[in-house]
Protein backbone atom coordinates (compact mmCIF):
# COMPACT_ATOMS: atom_id res chain seq x y z
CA UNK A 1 -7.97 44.65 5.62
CA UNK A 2 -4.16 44.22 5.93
CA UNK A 3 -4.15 42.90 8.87
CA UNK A 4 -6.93 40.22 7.69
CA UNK A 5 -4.64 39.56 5.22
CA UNK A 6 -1.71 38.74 7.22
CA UNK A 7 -3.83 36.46 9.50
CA UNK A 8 -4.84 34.57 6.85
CA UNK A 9 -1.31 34.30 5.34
CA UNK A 10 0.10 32.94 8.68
CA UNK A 11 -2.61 30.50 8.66
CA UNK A 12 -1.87 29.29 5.34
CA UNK A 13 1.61 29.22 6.43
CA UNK A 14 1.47 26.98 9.49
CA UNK A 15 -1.29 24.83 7.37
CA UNK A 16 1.63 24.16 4.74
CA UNK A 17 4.22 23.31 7.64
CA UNK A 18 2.41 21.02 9.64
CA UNK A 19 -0.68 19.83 7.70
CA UNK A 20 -1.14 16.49 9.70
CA UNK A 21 -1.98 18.97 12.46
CA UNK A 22 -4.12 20.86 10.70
CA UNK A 23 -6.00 18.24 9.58
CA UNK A 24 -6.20 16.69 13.06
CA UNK A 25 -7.68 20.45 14.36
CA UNK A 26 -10.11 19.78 11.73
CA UNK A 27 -11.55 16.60 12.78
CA UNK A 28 -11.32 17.43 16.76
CA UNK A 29 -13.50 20.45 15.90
CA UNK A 30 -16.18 18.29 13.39
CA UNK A 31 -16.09 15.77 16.92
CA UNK A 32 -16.97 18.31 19.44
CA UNK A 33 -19.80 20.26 17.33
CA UNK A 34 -20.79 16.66 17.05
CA UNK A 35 -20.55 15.74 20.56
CA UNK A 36 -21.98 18.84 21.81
CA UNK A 37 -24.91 18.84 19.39
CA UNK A 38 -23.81 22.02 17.82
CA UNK A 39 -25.60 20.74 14.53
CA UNK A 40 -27.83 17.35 14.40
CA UNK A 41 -27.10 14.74 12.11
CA UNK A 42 -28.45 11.49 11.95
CA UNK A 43 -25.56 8.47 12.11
CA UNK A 44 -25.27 8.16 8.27
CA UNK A 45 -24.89 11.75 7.74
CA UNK A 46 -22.19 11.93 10.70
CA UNK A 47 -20.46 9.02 9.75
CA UNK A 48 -20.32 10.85 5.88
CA UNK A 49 -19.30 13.88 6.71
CA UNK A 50 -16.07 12.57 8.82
CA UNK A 51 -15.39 9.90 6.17
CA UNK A 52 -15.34 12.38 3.36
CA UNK A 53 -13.65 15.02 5.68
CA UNK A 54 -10.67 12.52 6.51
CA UNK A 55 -10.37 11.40 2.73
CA UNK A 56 -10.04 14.60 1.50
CA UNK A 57 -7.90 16.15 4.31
CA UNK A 58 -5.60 13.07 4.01
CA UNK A 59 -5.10 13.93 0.30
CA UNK A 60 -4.23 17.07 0.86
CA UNK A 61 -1.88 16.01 3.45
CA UNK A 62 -0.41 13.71 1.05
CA UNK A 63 -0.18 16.37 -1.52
CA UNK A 64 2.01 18.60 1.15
CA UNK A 65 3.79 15.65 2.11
CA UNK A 66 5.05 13.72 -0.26
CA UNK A 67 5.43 14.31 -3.73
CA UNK A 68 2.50 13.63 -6.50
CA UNK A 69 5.81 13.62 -9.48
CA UNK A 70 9.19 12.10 -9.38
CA UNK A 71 11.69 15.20 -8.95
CA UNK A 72 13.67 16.57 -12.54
CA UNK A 73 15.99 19.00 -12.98
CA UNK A 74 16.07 20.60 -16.41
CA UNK A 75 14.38 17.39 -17.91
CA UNK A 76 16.29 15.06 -16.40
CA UNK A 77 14.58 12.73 -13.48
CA UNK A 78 16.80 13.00 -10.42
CA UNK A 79 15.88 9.57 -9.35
CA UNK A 80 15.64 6.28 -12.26
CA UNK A 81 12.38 5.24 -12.33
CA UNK A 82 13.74 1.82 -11.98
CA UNK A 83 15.76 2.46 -9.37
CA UNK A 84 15.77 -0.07 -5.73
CA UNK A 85 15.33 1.54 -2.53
CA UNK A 86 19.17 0.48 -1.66
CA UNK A 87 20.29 2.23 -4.77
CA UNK A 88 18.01 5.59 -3.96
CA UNK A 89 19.54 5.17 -0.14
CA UNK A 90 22.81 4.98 -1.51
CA UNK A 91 22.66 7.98 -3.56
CA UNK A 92 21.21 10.12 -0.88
CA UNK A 93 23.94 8.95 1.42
CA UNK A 94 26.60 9.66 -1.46
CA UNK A 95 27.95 6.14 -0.67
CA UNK A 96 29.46 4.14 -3.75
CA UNK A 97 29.18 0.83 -1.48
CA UNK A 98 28.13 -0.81 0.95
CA UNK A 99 31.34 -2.54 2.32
């Protein structure tokens, strides 16, 4: 059972590191059980099951991704919410200007 365990932990691990991949490994499989009739759907039901498949894989790579909340520290919001891109890339650079 342990050693289920850490199989499935390594798994989750590698999902959480690259989940565009893992969501790509997804899909290829749903193509070739499709391709080599391992279950028979008509063309709606195919074409339902990858839509909702990509939709809801692509959230969830979104959700590893990127952030769903601005980042805070004790409160505060590290970034203004009103805030340009050039003033966000000049405070990651640590840059006062541009000259």
């Amino acid at each position: 059972m342990k050693q289920t365990a850490h199989i499935f932990d390594e798994i989750v691990k590698w999902v959480r590191q690259e989940p565009s991949a893992a969501e790509a490994l997804i899909l290829a499989f749903l193509a070739l059980g499709v391709a080599f009739q391992w279950w028979h759907w008509s063309s709606a039901q195919t074409g339902a099951v990858f839509g909702i498949a990509a939709v809801l894989l692509g959230m969830f790579v979104r959700s590893q991704v990127t952030p769903t909340v601005r980042p805070r520290d004790g409160g505060r919001e590290l970034i203004a919410p009103d805030a340009s891109v050039t003033e966000v890339e000049i405070l990651a650079t640590g840059l006062d200007d541009l000259s």
